[in-house]
N, C-alpha and C. Protein backbone atom coordinates (compact mmCIF):
# COMPACT_ATOMS: atom_id res chain seq x y z
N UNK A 1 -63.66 68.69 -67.22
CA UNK A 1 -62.82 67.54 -67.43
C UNK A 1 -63.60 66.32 -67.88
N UNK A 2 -64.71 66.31 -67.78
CA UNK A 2 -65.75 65.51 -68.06
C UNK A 2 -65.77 64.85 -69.49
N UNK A 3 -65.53 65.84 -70.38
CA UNK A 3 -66.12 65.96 -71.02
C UNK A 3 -64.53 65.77 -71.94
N UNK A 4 -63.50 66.24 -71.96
CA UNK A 4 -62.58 66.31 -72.66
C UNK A 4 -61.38 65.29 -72.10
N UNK A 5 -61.58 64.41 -71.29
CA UNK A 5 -60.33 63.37 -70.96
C UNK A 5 -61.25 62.00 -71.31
N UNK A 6 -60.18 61.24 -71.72
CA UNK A 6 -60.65 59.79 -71.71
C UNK A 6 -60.50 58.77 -70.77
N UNK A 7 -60.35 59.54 -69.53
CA UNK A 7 -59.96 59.14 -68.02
C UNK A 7 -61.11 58.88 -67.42
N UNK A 8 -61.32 57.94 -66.45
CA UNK A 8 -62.48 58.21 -65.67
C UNK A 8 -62.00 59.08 -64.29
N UNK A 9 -62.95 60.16 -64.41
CA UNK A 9 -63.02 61.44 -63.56
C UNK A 9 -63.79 61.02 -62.26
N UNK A 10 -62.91 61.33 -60.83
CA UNK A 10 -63.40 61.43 -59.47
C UNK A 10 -64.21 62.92 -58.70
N UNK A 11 -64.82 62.88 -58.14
CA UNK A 11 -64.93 64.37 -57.64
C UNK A 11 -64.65 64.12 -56.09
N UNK A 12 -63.39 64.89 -55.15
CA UNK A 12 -63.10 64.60 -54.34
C UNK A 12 -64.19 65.51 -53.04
N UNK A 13 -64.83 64.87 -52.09
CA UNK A 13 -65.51 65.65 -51.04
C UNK A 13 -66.90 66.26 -51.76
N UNK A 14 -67.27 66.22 -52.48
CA UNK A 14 -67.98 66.37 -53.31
C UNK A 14 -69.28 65.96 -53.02
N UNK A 15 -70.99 66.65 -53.06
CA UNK A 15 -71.44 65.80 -52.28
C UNK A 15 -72.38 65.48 -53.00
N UNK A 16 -72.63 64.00 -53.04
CA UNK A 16 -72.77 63.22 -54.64
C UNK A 16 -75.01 63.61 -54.84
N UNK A 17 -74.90 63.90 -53.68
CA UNK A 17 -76.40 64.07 -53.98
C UNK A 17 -77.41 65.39 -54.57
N UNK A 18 -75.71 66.18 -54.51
CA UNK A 18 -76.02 67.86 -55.22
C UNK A 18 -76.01 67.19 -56.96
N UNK A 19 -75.90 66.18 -57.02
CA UNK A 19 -75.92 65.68 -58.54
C UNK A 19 -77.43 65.25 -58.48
N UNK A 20 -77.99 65.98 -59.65
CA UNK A 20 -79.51 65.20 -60.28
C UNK A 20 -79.50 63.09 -60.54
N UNK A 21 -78.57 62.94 -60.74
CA UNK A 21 -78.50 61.87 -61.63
C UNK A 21 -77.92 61.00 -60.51
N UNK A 22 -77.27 60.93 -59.28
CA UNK A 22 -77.30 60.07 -58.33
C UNK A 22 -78.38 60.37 -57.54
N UNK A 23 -78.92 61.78 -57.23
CA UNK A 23 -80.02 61.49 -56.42
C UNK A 23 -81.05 60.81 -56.95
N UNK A 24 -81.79 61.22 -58.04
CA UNK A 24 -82.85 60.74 -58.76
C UNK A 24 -82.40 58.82 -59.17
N UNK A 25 -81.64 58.93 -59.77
CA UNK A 25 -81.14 57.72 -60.07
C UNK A 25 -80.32 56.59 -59.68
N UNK A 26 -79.69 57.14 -58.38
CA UNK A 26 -79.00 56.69 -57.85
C UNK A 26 -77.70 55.58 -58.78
N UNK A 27 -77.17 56.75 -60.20
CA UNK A 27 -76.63 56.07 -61.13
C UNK A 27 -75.07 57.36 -60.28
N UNK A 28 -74.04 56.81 -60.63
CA UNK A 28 -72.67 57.54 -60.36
C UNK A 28 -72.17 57.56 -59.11
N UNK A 29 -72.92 57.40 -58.30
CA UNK A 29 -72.41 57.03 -56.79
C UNK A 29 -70.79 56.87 -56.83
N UNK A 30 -70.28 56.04 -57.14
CA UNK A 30 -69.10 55.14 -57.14
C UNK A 30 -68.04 56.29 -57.79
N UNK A 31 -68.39 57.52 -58.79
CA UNK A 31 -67.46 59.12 -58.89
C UNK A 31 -67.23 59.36 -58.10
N UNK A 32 -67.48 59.59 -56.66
CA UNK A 32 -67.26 60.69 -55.42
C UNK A 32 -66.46 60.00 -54.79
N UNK A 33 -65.28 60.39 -54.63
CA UNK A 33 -65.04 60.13 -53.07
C UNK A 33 -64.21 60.43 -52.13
N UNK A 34 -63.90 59.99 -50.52
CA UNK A 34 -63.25 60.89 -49.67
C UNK A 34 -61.69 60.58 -49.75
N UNK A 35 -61.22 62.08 -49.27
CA UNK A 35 -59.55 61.77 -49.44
C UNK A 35 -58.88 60.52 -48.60
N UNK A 36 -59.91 59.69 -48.22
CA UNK A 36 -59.36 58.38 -47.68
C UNK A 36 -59.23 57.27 -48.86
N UNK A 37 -60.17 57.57 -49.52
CA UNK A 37 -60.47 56.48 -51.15
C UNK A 37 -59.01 57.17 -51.89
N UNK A 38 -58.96 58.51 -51.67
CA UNK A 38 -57.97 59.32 -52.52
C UNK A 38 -56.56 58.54 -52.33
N UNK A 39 -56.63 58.80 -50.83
CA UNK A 39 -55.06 58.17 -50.53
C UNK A 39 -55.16 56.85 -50.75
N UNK A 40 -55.92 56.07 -51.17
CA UNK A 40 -55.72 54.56 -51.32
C UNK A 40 -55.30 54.48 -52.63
N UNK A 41 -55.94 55.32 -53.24
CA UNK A 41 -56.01 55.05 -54.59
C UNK A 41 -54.55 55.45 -55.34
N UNK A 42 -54.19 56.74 -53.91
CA UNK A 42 -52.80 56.96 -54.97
C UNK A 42 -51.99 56.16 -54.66
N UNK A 43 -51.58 55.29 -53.79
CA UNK A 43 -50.66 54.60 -53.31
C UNK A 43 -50.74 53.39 -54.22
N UNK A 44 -51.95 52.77 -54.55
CA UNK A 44 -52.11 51.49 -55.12
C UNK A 44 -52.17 50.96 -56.68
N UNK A 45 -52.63 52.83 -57.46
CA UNK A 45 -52.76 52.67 -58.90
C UNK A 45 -51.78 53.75 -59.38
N UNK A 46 -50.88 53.04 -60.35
CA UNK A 46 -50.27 54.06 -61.17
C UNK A 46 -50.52 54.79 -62.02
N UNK A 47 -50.40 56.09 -62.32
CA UNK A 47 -51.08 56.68 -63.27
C UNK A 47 -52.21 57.39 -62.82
N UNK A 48 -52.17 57.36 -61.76
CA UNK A 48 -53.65 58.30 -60.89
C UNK A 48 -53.01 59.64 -61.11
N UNK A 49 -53.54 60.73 -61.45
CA UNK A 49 -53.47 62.33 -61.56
C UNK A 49 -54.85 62.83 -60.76
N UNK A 50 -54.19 64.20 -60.32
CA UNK A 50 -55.01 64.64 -59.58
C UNK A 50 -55.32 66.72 -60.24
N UNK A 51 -56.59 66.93 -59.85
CA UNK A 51 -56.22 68.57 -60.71
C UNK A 51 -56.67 68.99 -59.32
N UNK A 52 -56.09 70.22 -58.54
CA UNK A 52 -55.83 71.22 -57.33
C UNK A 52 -55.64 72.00 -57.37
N UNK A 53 -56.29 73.08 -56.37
CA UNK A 53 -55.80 74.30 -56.13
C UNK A 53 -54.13 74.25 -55.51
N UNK A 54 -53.48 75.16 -56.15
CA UNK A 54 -52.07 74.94 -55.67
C UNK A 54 -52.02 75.24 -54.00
N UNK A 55 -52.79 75.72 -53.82
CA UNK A 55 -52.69 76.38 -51.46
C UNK A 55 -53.37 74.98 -51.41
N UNK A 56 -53.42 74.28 -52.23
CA UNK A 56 -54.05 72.83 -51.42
C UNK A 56 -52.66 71.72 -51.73
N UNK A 57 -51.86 72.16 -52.08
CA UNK A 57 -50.42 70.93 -52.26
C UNK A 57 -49.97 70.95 -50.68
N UNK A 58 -49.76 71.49 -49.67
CA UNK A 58 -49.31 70.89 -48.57
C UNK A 58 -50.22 70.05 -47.90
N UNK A 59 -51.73 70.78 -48.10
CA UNK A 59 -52.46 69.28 -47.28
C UNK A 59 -52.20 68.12 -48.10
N UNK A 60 -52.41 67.92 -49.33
CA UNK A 60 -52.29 66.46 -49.82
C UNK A 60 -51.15 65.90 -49.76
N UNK A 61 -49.69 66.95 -49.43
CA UNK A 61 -48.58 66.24 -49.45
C UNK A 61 -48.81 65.36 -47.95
N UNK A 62 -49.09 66.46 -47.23
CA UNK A 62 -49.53 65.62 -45.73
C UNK A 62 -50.33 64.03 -45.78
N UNK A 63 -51.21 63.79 -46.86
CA UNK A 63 -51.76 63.08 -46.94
C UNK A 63 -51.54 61.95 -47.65
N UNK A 64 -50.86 62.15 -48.64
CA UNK A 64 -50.18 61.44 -49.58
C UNK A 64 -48.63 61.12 -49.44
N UNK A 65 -48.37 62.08 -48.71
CA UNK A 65 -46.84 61.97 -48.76
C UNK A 65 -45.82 63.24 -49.87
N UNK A 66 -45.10 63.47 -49.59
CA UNK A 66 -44.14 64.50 -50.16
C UNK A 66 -42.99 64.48 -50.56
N UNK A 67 -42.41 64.69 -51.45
CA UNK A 67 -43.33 65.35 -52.44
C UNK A 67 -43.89 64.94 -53.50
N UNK A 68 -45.13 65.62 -53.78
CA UNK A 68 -45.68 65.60 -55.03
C UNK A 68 -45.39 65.88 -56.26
N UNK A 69 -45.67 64.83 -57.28
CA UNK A 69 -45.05 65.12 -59.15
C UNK A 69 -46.31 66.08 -59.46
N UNK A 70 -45.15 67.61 -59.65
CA UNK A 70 -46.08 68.38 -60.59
C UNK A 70 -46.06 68.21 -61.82
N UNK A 71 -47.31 67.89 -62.83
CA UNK A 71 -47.00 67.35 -64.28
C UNK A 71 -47.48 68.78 -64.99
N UNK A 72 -48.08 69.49 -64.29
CA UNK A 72 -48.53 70.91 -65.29
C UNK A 72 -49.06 71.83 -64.19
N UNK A 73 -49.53 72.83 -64.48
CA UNK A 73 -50.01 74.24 -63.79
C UNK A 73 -50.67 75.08 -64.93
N UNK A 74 -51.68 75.53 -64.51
CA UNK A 74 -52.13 76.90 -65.05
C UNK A 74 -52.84 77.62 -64.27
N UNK A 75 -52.77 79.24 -64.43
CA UNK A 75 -53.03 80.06 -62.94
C UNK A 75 -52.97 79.29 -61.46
N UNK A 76 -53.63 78.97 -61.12
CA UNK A 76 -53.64 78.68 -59.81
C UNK A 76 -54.09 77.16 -59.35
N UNK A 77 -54.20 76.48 -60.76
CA UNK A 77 -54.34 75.34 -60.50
C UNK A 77 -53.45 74.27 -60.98
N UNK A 78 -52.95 73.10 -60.35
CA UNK A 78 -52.02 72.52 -60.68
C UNK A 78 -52.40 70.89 -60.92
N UNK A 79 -51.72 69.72 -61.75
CA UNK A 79 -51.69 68.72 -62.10
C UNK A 79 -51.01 67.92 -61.43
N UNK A 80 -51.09 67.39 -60.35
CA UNK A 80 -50.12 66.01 -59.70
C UNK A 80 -50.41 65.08 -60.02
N UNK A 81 -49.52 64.03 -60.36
CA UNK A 81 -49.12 62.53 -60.55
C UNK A 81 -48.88 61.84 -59.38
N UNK A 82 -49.06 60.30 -59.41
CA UNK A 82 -48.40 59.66 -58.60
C UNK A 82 -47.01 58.56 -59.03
N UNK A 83 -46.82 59.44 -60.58
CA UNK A 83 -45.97 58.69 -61.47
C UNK A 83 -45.53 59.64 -62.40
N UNK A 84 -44.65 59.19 -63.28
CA UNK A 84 -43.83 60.14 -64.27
C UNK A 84 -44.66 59.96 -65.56
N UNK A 85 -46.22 60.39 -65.33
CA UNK A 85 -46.97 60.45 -66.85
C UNK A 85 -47.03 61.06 -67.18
């Protein structure tokens, strides 16, 4: 996703120091973060999308609230919105 959206990309739980380029550099820090940043973020910015394993839509509904805008799917992974984008 990196590489092909013009979005800036999060990595959720993720642990930022398995990256060369924050450990060494301590450059990207501010990519990672916990589903507490997650839930802030969806509540507060529109247009936040998220990409998931689909057996992971009831925890985030739990977390986010329910239900979730599915905007796409493929095999087993799915696209939620926190808006109609």
């Amino acid at each position: 996703l990196l590489f092909y959206t013009n979005r800036k990309i999060f990595l959720v739980n993720a642990n930022p120091h398995a990256d060369f380029v924050v450990r060494t550099r301590g450059i990207g820090r501010e990519n990672y973060l916990s589903e507490d940043d997650v839930s802030k973020r969806w509540t507060a910015e529109a247009g936040t999308v998220m990409v998931t394993e689909s057996a992971r839509i009831p925890h985030w509904e739990s977390l986010l609230g329910s239900p979730l805008h599915k905007a796409a799917s493929c095999g087993t992974m799915v696209v939620l919105t926190n808006g109609e984008e």
